[in-house]
PDB file of N, CA and C in Angstrom:
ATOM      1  N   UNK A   1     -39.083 142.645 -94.524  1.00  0.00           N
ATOM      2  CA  UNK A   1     -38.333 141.419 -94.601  1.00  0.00           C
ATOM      3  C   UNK A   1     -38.863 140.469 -93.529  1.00  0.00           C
ATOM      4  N   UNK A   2     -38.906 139.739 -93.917  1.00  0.00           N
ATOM      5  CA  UNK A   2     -39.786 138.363 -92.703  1.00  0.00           C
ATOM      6  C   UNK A   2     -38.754 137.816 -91.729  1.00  0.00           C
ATOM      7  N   UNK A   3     -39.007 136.874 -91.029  1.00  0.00           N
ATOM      8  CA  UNK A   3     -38.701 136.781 -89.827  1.00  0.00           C
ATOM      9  C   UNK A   3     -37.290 135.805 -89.925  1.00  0.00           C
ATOM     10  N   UNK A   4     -37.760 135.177 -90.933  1.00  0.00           N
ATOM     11  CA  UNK A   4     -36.949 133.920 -91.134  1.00  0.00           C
ATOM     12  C   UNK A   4     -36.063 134.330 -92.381  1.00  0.00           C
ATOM     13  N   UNK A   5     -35.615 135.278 -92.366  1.00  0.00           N
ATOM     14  CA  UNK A   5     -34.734 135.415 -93.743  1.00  0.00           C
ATOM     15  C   UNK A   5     -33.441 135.129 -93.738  1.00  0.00           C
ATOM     16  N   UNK A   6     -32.630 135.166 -92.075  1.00  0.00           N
ATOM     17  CA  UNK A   6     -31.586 134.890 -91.554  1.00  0.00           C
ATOM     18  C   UNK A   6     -30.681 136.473 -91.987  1.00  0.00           C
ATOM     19  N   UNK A   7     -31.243 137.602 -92.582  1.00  0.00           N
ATOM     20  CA  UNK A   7     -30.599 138.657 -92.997  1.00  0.00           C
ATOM     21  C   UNK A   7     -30.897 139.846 -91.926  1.00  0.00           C
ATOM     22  N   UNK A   8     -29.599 140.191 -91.548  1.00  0.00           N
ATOM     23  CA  UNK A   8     -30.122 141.696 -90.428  1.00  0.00           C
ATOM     24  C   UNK A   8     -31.362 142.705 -90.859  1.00  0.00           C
ATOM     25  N   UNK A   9     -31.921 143.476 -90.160  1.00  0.00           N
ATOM     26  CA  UNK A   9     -32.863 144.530 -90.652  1.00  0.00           C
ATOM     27  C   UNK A   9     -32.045 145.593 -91.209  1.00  0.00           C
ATOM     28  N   UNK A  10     -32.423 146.120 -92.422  1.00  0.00           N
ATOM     29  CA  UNK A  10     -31.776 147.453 -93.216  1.00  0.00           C
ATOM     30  C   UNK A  10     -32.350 148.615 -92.355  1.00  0.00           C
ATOM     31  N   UNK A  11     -31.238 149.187 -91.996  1.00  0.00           N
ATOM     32  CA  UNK A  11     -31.937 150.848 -91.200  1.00  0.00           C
ATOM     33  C   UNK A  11     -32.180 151.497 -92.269  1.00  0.00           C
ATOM     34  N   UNK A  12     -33.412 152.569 -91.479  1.00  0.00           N
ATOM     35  CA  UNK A  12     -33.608 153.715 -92.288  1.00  0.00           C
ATOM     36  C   UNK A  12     -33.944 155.109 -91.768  1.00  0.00           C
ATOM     37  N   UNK A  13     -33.380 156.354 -91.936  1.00  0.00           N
ATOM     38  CA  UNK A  13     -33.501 156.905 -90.853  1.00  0.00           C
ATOM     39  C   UNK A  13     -33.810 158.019 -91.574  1.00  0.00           C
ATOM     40  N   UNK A  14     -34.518 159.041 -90.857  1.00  0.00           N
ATOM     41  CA  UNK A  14     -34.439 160.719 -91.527  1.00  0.00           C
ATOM     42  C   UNK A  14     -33.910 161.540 -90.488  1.00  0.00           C
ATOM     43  N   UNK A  15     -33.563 162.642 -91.135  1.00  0.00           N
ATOM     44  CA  UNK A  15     -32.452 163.115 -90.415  1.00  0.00           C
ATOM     45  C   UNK A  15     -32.734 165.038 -90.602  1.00  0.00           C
ATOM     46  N   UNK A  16     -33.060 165.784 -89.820  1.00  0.00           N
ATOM     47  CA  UNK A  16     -32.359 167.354 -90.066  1.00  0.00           C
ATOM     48  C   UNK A  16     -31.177 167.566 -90.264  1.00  0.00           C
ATOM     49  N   UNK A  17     -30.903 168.377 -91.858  1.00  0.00           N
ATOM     50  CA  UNK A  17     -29.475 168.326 -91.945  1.00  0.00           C
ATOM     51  C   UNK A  17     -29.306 169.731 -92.475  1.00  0.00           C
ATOM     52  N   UNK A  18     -28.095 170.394 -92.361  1.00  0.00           N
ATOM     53  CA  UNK A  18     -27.968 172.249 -92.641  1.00  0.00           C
ATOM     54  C   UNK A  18     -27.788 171.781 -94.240  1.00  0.00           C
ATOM     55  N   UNK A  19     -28.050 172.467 -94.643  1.00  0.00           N
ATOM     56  CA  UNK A  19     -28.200 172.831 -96.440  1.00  0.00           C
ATOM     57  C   UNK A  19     -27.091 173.469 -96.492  1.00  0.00           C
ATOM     58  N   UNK A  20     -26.688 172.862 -97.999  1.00  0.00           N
ATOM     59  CA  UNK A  20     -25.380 173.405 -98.951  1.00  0.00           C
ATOM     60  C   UNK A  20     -25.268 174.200 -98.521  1.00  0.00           C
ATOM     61  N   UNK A  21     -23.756 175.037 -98.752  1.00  0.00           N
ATOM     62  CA  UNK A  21     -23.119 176.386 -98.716  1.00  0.00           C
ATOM     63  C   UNK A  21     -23.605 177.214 -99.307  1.00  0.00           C
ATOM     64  N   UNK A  22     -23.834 176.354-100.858  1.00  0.00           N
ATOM     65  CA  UNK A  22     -24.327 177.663-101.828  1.00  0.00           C
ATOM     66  C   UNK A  22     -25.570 178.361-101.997  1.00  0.00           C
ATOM     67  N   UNK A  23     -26.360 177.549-100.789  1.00  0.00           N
ATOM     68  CA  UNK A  23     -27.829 177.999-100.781  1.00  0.00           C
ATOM     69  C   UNK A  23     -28.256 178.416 -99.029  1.00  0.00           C
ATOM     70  N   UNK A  24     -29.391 179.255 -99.436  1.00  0.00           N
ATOM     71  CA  UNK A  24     -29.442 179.747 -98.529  1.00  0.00           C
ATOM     72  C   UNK A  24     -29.570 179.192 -96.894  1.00  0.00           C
ATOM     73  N   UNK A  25     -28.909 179.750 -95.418  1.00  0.00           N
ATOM     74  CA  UNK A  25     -28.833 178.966 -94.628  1.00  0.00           C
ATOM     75  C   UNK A  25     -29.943 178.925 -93.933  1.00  0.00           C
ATOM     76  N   UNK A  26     -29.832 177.055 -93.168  1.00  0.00           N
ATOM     77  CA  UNK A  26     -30.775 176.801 -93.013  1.00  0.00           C
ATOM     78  C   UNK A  26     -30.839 174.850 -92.374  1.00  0.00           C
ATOM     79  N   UNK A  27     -31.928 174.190 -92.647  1.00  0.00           N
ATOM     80  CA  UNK A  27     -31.927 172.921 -92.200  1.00  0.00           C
ATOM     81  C   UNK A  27     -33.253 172.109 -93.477  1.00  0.00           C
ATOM     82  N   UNK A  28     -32.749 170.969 -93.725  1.00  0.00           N
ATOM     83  CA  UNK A  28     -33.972 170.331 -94.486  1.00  0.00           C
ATOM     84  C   UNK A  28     -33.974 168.927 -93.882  1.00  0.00           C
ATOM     85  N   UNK A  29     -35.106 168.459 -94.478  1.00  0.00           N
ATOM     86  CA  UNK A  29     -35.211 166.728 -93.819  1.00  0.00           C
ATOM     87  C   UNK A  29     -35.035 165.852 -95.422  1.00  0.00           C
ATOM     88  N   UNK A  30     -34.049 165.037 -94.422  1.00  0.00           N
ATOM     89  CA  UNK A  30     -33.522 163.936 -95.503  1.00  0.00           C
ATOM     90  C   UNK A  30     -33.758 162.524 -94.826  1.00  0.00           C
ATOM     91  N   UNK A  31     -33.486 161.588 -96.166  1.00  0.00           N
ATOM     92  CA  UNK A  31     -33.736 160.232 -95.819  1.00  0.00           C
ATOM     93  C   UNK A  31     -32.688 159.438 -96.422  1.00  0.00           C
ATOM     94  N   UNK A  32     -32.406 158.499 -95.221  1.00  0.00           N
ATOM     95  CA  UNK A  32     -30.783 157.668 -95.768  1.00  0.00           C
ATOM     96  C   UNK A  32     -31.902 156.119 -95.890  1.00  0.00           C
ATOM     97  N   UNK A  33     -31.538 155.623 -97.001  1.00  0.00           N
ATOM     98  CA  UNK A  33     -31.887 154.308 -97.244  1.00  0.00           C
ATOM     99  C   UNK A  33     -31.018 153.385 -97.332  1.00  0.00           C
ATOM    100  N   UNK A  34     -31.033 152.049 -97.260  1.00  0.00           N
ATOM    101  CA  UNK A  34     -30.204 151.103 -97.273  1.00  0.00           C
ATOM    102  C   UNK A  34     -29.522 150.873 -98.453  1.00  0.00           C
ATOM    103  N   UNK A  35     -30.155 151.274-100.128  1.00  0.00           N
ATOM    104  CA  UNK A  35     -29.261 150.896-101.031  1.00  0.00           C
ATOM    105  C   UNK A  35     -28.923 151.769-101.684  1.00  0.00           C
ATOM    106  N   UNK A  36     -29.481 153.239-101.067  1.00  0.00           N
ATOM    107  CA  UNK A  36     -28.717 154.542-101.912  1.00  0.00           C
ATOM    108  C   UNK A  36     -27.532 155.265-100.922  1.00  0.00           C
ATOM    109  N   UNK A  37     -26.456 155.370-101.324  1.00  0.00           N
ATOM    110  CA  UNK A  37     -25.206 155.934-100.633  1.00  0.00           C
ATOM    111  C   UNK A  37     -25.462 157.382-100.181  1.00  0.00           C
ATOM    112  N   UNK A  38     -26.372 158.259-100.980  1.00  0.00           N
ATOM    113  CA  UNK A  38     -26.237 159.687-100.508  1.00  0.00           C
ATOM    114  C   UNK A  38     -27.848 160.146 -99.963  1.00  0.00           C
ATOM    115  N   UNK A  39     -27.902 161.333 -99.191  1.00  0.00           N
ATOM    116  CA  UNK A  39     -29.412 161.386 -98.660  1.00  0.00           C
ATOM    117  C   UNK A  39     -30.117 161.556 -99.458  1.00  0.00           C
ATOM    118  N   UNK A  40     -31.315 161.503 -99.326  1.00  0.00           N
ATOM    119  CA  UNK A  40     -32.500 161.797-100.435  1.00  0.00           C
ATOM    120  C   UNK A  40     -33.407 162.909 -99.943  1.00  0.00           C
ATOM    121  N   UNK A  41     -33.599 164.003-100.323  1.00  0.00           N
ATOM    122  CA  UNK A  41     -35.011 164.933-100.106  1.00  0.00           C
ATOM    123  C   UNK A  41     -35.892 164.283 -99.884  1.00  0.00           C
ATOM    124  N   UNK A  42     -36.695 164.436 -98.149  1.00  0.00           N
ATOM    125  CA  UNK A  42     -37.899 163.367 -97.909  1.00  0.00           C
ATOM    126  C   UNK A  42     -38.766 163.700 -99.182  1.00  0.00           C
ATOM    127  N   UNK A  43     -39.104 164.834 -99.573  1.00  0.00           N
ATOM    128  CA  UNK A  43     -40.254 165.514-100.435  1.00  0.00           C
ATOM    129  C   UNK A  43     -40.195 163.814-102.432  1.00  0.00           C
ATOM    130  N   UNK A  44     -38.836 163.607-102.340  1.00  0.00           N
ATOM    131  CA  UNK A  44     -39.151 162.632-103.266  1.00  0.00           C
ATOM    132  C   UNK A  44     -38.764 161.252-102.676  1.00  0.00           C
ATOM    133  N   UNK A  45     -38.603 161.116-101.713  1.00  0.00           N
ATOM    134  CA  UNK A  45     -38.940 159.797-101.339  1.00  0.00           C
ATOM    135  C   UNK A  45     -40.858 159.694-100.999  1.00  0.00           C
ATOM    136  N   UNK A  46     -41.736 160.892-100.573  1.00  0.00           N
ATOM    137  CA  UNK A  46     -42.551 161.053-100.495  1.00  0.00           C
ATOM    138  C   UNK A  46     -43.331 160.643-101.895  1.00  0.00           C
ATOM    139  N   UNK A  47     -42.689 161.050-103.031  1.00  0.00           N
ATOM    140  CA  UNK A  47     -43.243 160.955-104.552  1.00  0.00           C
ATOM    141  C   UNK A  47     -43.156 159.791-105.099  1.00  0.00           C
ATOM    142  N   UNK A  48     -42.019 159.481-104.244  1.00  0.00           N
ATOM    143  CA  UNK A  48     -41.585 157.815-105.301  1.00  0.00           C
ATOM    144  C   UNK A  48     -42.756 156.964-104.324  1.00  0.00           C
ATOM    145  N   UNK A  49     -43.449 157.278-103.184  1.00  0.00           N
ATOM    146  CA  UNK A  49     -44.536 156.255-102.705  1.00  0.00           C
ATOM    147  C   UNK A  49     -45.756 156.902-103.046  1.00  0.00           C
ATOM    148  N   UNK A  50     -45.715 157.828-104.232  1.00  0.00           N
ATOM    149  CA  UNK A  50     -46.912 158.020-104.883  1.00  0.00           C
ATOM    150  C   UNK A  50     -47.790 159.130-104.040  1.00  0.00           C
ATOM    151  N   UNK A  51     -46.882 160.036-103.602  1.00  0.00           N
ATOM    152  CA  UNK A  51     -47.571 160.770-102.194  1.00  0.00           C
ATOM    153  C   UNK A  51     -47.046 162.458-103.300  1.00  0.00           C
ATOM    154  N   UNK A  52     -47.865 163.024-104.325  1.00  0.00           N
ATOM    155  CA  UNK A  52     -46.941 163.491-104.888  1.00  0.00           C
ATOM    156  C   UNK A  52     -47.050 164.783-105.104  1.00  0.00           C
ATOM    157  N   UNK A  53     -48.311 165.786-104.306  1.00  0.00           N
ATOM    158  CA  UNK A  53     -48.066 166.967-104.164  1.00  0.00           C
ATOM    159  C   UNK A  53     -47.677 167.325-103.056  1.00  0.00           C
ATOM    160  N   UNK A  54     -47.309 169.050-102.570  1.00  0.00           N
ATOM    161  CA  UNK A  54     -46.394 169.243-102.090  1.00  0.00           C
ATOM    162  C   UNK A  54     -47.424 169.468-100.598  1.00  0.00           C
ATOM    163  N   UNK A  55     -48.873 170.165-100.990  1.00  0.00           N
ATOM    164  CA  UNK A  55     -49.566 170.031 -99.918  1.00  0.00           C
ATOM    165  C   UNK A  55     -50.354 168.671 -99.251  1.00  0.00           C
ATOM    166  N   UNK A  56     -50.123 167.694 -99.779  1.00  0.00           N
ATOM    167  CA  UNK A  56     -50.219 165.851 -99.351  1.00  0.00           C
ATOM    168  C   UNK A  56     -48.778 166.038 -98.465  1.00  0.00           C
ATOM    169  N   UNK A  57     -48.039 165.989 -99.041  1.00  0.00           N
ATOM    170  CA  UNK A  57     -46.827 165.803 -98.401  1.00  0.00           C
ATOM    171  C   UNK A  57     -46.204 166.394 -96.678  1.00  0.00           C
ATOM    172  N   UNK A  58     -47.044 168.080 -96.803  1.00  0.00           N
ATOM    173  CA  UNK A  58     -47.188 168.982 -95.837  1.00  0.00           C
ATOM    174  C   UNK A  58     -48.427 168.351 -94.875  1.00  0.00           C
ATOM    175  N   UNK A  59     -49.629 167.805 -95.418  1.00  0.00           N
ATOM    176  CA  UNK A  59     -50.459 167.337 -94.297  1.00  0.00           C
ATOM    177  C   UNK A  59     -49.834 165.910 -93.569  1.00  0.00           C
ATOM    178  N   UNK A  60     -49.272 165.587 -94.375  1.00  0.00           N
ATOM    179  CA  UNK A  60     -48.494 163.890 -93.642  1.00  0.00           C
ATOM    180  C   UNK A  60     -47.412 164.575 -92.421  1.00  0.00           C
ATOM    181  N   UNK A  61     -46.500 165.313 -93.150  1.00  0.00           N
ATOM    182  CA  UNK A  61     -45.410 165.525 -92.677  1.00  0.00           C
ATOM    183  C   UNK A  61     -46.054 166.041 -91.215  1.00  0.00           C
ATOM    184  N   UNK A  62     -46.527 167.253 -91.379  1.00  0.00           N
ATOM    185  CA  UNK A  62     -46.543 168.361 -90.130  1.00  0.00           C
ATOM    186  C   UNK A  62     -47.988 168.802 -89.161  1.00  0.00           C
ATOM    187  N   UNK A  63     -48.116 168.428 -87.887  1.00  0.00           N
ATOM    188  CA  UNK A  63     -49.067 168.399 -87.554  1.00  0.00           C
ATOM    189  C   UNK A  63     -49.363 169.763 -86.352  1.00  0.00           C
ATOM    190  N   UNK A  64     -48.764 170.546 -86.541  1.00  0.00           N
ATOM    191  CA  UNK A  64     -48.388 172.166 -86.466  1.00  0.00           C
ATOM    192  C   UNK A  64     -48.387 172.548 -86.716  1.00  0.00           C
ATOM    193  N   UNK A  65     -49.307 173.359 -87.658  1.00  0.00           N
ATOM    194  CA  UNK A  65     -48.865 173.912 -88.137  1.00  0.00           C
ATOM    195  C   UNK A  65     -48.009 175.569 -88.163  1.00  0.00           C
ATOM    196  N   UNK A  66     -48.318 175.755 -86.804  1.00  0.00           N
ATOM    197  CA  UNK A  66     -47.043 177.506 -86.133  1.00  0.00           C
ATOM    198  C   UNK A  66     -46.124 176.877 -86.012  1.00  0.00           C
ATOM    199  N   UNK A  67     -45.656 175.470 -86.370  1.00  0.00           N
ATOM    200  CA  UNK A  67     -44.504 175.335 -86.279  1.00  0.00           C
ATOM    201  C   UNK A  67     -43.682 175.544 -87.592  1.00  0.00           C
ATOM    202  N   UNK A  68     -42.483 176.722 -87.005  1.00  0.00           N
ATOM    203  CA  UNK A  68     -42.388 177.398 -88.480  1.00  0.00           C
ATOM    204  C   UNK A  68     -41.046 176.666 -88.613  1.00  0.00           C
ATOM    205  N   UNK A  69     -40.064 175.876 -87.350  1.00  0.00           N
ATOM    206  CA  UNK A  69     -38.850 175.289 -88.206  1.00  0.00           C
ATOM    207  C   UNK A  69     -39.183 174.371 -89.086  1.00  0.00           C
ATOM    208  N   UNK A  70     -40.201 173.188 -88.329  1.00  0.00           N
ATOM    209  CA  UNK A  70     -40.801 172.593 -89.257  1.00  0.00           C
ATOM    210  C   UNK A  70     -41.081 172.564 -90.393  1.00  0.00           C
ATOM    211  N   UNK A  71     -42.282 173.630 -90.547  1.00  0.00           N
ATOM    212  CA  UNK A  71     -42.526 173.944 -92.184  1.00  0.00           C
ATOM    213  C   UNK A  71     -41.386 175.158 -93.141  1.00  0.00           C
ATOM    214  N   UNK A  72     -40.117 175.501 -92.595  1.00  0.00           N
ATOM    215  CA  UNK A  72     -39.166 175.881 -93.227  1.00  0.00           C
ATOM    216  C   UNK A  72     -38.244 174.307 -93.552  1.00  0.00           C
ATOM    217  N   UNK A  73     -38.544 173.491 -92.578  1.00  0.00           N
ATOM    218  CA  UNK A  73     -37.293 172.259 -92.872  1.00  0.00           C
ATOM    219  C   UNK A  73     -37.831 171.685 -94.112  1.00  0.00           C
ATOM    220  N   UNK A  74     -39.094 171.471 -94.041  1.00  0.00           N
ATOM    221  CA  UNK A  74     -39.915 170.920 -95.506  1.00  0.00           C
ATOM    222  C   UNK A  74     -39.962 171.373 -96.275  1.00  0.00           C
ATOM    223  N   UNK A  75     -40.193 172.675 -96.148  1.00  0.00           N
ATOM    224  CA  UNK A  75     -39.986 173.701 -98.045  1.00  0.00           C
ATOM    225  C   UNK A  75     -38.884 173.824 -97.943  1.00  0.00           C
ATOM    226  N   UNK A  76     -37.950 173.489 -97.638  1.00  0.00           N
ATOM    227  CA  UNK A  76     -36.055 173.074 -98.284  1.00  0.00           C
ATOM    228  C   UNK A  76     -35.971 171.988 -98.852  1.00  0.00           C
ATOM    229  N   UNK A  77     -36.879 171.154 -98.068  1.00  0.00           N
ATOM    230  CA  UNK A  77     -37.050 169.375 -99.170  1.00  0.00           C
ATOM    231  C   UNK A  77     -38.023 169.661-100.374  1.00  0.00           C
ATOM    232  N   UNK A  78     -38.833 170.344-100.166  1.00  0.00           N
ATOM    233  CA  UNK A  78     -39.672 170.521-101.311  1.00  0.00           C
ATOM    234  C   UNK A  78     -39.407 171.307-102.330  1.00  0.00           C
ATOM    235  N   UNK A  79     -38.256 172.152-102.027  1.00  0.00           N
ATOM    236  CA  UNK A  79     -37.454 173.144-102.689  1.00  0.00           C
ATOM    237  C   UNK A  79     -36.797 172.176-103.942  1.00  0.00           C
ATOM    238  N   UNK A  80     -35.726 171.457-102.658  1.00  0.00           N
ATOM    239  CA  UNK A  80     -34.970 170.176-103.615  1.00  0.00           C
ATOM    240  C   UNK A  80     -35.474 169.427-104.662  1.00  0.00           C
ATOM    241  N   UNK A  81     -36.723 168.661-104.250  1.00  0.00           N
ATOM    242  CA  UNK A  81     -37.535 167.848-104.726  1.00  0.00           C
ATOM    243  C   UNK A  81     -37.789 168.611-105.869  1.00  0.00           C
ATOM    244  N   UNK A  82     -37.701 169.946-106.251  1.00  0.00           N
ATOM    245  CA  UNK A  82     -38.508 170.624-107.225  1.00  0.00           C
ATOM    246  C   UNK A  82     -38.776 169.863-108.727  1.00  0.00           C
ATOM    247  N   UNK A  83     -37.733 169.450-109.237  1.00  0.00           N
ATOM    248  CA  UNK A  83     -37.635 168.962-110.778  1.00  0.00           C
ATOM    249  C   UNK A  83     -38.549 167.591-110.547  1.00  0.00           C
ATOM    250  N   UNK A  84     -38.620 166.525-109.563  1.00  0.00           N
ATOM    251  CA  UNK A  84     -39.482 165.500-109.599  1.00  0.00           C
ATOM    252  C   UNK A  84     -40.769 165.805-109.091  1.00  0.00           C
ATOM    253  N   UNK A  85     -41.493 165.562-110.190  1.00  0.00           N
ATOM    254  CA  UNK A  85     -43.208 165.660-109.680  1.00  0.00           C
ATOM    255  C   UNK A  85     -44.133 164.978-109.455  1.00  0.00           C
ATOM    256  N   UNK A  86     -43.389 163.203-110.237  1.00  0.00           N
ATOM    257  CA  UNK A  86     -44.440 162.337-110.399  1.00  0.00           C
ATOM    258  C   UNK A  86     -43.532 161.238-109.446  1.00  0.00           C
ATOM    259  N   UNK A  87     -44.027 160.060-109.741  1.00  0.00           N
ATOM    260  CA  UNK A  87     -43.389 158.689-109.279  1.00  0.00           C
ATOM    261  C   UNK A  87     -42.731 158.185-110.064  1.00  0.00           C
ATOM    262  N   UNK A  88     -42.428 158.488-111.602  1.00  0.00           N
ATOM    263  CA  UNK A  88     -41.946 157.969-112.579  1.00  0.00           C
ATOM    264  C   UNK A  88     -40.737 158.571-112.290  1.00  0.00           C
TER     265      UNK A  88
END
């Protein structure tokens, strides 16, 4: 949004968050956007910018790879993400 729009900046934030009850325990990374009310699995906000396999997604995301909360927090988003594959 440009400078001169006279409109506040929309936050956007990602967040570690513990996963459902009904699944196994744990933490995934989510993303709150300005015009969707509930979080989103980074793994398809990753897809909807055309970023759309799961190992693209893992080289962006994680630059550790012994880091194992890390790459457990992402295969919970990528878990989620499962049914979307494309950008469509």
């Amino acid at each position: 949004m440009g400078d001169h729009s006279g409109r506040p900046p929309q936050q956007f934030s990602v967040k570690l968050t513990a996963k459902e009850k009904s699944e196994k325990k744990g933490q995934t990374l989510c993303a709150r956007l300005p015009i969707i009310r509930e979080d989103v699995p980074i793994a398809i906000l990753f897809r909807a910018l055309n970023v759309c396999s799961d190992k693209q997604i893992q080289d962006m995301m994680i630059y550790d790879e012994t880091d194992t909360d890390m790459m457990e927090a992402l295969r919970a988003s990528l878990e989620q993400a499962g049914e979307v594959r494309t950008q469509e």
